[in-house]
PDB file of N, CA and C in Angstrom:
ATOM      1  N   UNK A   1      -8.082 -15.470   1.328  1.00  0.00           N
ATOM      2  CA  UNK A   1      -8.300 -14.022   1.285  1.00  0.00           C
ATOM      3  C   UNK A   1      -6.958 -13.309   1.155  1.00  0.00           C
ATOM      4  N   UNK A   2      -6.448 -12.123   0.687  1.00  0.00           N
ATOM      5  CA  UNK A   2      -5.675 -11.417  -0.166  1.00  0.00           C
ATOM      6  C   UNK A   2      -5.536 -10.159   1.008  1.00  0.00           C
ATOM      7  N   UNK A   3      -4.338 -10.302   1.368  1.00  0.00           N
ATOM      8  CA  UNK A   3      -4.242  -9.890   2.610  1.00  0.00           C
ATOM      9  C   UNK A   3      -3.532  -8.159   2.595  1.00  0.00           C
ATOM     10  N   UNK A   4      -3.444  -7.441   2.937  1.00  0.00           N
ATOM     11  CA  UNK A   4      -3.360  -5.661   2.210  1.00  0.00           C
ATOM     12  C   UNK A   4      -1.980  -5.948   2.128  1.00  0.00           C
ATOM     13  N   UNK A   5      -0.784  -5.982   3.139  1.00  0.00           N
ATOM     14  CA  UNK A   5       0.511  -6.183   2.479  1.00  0.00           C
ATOM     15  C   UNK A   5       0.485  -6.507   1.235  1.00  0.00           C
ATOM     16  N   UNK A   6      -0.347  -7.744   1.075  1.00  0.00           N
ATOM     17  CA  UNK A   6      -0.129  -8.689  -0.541  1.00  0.00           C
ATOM     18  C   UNK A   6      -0.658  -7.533  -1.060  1.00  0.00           C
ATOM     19  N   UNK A   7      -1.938  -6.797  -1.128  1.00  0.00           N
ATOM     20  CA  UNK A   7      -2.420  -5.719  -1.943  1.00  0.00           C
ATOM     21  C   UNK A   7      -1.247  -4.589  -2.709  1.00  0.00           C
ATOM     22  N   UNK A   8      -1.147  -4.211  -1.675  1.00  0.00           N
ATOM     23  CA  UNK A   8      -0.387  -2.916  -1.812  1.00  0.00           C
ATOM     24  C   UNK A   8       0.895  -3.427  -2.605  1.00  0.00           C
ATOM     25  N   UNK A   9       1.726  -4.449  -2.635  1.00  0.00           N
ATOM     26  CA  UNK A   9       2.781  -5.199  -2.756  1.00  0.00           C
ATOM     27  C   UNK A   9       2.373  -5.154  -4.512  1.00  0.00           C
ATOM     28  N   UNK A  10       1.516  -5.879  -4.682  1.00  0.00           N
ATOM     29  CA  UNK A  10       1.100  -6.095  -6.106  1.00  0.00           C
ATOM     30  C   UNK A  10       0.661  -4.741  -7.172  1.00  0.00           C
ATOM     31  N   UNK A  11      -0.126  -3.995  -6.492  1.00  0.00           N
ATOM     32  CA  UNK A  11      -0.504  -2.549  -6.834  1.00  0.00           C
ATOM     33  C   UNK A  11       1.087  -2.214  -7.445  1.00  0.00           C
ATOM     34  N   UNK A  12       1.605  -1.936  -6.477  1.00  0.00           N
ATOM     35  CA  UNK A  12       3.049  -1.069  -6.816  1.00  0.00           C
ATOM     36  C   UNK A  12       3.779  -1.828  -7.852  1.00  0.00           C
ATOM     37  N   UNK A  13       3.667  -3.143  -7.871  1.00  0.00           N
ATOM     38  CA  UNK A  13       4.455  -4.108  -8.493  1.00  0.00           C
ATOM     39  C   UNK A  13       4.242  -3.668 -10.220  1.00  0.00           C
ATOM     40  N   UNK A  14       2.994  -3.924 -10.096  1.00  0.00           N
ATOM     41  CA  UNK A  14       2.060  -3.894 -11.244  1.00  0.00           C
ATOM     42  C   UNK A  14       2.295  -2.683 -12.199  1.00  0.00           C
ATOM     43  N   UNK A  15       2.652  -1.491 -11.103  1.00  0.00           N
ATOM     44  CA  UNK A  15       2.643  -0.166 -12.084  1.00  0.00           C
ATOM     45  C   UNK A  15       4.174  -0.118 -12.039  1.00  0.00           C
ATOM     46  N   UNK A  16       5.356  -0.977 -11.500  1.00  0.00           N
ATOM     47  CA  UNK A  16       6.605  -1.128 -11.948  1.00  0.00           C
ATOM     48  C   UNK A  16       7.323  -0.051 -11.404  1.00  0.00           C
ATOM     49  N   UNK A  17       6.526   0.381 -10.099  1.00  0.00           N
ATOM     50  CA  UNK A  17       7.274   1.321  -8.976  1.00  0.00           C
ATOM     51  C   UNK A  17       8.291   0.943  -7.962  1.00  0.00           C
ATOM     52  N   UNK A  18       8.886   1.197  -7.494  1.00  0.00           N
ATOM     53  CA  UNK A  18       9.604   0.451  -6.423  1.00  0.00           C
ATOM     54  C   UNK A  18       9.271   0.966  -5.217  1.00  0.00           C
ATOM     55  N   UNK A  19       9.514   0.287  -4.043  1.00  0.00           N
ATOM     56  CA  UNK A  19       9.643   1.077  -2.614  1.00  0.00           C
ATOM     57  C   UNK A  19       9.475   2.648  -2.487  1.00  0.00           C
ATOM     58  N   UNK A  20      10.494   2.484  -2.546  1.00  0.00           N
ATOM     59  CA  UNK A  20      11.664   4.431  -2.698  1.00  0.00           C
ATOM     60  C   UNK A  20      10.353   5.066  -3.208  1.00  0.00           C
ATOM     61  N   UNK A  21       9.876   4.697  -4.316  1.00  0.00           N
ATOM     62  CA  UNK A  21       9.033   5.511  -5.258  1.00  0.00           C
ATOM     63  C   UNK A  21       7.665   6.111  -3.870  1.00  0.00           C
ATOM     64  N   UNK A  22       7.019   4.730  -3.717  1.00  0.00           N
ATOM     65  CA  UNK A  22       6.028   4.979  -2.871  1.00  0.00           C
ATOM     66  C   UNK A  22       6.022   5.495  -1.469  1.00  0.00           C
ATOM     67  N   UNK A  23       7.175   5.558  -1.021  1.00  0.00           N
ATOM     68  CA  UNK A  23       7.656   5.790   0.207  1.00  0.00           C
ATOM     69  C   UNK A  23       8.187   7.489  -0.195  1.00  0.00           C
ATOM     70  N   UNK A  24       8.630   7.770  -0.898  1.00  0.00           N
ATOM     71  CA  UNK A  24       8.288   8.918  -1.434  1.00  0.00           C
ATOM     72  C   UNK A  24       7.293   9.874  -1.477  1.00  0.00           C
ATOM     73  N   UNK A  25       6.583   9.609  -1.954  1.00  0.00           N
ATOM     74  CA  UNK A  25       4.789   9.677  -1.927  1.00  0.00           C
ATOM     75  C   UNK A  25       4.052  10.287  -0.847  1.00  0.00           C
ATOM     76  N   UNK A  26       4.923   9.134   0.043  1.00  0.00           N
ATOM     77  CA  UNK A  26       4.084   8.823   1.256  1.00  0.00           C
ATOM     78  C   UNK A  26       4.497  10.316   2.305  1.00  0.00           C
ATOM     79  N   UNK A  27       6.107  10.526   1.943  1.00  0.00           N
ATOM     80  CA  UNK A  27       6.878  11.466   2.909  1.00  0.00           C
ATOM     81  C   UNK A  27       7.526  10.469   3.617  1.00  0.00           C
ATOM     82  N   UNK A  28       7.872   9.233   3.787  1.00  0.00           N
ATOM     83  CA  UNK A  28       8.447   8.658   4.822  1.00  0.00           C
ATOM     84  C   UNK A  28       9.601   7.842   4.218  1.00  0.00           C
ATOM     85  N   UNK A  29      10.525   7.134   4.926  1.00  0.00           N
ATOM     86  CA  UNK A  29      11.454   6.288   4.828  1.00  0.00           C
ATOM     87  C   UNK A  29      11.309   5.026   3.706  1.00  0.00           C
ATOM     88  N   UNK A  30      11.708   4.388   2.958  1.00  0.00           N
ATOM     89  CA  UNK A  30      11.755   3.203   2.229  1.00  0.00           C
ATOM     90  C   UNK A  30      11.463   2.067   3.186  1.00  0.00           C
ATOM     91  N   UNK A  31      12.579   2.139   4.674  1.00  0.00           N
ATOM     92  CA  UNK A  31      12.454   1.120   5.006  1.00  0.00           C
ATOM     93  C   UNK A  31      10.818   0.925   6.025  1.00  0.00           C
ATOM     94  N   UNK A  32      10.567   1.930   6.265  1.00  0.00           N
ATOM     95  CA  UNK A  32       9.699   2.173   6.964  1.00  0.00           C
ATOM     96  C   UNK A  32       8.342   1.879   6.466  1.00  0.00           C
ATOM     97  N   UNK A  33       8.212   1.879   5.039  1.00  0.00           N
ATOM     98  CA  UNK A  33       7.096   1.395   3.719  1.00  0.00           C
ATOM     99  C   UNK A  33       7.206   0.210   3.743  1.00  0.00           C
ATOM    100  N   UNK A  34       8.337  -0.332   3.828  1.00  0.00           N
ATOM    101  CA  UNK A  34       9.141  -1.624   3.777  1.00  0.00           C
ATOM    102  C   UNK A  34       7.891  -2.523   4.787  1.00  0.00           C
ATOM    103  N   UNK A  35       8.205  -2.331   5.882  1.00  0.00           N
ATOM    104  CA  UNK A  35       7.286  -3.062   6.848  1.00  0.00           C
ATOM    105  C   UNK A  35       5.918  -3.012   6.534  1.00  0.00           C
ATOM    106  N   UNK A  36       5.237  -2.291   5.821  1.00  0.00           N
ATOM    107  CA  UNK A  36       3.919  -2.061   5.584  1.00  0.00           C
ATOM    108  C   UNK A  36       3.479  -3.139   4.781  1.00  0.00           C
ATOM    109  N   UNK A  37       4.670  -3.096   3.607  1.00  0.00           N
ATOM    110  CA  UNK A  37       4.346  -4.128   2.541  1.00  0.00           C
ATOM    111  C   UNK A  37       4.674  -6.208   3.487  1.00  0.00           C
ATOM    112  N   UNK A  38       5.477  -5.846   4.645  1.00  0.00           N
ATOM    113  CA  UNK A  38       5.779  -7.253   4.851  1.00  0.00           C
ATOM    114  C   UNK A  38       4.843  -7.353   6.472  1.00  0.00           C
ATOM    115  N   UNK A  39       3.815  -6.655   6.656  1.00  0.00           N
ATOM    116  CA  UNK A  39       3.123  -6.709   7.350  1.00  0.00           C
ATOM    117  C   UNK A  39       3.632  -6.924   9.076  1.00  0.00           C
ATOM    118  N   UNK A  40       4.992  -6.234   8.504  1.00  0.00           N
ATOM    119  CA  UNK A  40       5.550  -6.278   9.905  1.00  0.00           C
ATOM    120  C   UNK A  40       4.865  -5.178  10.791  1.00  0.00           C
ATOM    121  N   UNK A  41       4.416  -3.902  10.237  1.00  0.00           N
ATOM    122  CA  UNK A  41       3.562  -2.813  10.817  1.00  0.00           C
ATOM    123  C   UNK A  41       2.601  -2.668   9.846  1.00  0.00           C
ATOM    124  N   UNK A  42       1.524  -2.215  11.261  1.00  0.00           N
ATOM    125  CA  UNK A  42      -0.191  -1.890  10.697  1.00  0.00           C
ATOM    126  C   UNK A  42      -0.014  -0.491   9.881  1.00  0.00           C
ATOM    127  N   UNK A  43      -0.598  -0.424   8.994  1.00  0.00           N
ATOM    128  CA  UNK A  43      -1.111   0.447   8.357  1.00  0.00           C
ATOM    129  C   UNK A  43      -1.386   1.844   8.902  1.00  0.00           C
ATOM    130  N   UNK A  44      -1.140   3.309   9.341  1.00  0.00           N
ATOM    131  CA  UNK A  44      -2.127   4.292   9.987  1.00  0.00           C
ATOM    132  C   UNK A  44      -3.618   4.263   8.669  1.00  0.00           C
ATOM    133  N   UNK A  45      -4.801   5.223   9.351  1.00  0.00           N
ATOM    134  CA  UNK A  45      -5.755   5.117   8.268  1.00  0.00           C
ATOM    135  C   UNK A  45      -5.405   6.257   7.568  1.00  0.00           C
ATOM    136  N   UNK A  46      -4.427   7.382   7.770  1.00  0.00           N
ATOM    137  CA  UNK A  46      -3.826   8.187   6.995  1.00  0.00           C
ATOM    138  C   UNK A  46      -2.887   7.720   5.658  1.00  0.00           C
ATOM    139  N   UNK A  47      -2.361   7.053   6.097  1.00  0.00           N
ATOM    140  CA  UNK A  47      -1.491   6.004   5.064  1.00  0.00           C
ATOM    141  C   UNK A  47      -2.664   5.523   3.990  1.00  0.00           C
ATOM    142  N   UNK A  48      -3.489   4.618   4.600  1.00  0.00           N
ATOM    143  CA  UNK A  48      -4.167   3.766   3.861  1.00  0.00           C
ATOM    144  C   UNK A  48      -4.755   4.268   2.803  1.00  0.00           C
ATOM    145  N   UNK A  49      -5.412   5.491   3.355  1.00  0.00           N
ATOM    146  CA  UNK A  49      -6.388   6.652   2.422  1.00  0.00           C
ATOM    147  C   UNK A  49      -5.755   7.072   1.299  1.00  0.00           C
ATOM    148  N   UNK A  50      -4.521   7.538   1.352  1.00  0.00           N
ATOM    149  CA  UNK A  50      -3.414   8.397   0.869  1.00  0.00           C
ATOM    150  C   UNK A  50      -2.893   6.807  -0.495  1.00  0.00           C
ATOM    151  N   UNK A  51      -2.727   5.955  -0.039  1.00  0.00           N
ATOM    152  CA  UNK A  51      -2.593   4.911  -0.918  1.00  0.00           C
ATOM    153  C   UNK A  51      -3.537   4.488  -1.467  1.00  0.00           C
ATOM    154  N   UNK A  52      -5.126   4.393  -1.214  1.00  0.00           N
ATOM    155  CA  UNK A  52      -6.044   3.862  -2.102  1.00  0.00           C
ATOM    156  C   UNK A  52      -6.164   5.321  -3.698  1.00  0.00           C
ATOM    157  N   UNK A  53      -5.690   6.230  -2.676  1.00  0.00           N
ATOM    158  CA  UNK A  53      -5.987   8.009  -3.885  1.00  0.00           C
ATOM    159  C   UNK A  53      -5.331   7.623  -4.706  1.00  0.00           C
ATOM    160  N   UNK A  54      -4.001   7.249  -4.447  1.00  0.00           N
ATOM    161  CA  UNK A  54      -2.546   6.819  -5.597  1.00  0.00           C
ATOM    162  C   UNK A  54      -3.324   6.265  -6.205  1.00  0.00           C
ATOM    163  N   UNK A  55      -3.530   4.555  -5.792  1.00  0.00           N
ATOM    164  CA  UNK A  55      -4.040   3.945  -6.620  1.00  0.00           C
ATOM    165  C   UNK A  55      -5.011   3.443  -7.460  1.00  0.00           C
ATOM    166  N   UNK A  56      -6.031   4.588  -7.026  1.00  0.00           N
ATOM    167  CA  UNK A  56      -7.438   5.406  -7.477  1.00  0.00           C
ATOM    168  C   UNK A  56      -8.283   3.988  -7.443  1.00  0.00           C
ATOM    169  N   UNK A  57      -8.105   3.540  -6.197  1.00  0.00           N
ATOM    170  CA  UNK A  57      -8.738   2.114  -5.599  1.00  0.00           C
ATOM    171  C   UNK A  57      -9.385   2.357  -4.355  1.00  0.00           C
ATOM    172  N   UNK A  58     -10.209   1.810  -3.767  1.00  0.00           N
ATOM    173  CA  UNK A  58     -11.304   2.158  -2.517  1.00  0.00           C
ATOM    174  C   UNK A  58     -10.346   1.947  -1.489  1.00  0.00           C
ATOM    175  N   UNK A  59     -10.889   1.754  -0.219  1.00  0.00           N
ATOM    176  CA  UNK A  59      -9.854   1.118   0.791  1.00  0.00           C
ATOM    177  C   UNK A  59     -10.202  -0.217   1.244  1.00  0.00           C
ATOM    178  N   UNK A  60     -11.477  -0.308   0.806  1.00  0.00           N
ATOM    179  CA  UNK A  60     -12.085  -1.404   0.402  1.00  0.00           C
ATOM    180  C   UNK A  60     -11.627  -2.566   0.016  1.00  0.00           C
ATOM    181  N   UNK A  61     -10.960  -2.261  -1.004  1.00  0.00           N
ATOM    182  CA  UNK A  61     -10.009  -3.232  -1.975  1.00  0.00           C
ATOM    183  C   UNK A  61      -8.845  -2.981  -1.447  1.00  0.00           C
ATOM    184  N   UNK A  62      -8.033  -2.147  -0.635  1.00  0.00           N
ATOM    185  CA  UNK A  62      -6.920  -2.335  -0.328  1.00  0.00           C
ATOM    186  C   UNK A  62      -6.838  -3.364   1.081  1.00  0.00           C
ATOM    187  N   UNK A  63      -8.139  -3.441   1.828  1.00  0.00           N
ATOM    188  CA  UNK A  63      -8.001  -4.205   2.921  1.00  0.00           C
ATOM    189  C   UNK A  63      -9.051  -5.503   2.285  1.00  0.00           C
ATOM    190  N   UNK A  64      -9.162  -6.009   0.878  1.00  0.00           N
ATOM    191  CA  UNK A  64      -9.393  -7.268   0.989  1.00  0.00           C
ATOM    192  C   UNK A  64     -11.060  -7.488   1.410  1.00  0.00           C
ATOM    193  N   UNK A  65     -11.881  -5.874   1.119  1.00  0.00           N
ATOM    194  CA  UNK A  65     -13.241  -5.983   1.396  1.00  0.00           C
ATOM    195  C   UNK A  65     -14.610  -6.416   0.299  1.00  0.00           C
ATOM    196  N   UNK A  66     -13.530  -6.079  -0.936  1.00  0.00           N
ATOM    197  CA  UNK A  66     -13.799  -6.301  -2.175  1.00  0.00           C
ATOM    198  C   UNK A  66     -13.001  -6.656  -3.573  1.00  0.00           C
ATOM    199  N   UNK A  67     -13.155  -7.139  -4.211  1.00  0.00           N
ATOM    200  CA  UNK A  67     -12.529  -7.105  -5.500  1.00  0.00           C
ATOM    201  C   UNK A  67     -12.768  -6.425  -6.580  1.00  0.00           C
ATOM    202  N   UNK A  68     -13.230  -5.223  -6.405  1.00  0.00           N
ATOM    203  CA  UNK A  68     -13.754  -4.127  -7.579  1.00  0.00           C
ATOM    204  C   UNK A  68     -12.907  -3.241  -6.867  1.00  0.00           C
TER     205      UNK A  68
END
């Protein structure tokens, strides 16, 4: 199973964003995104929401509930 760090990690990868970019986005620190992607810190469900909108993906699929 495809674990949301790995999600989110690949998402961003994929559209050839970096950190900075999404952490941007977000309002917060690089390094602080940083941990999100290496699953060193949980997710808030504010975050999560705010990242499935970006990536016009459910949250569903960002936590590995689905593959659509």
């Amino acid at each position: 199973m495809i674990k949301l760090y790995e999600r989110i990690r690949n998402l961003r990868e994929d559209r050839d964003l970096t950190q900075t970019d999404i952490a941007k986005y977000l309002g917060m620190s690089q390094t602080g995104y940083s941990k999100y992607e290496t699953g060193e810190n949980d997710i808030p469900t504010q975050i999560l929401i705010k990242l499935a909108d970006f990536y016009n993906t459910s949250v569903d699929y960002l936590l590995g509930r689905t593959d659509k």
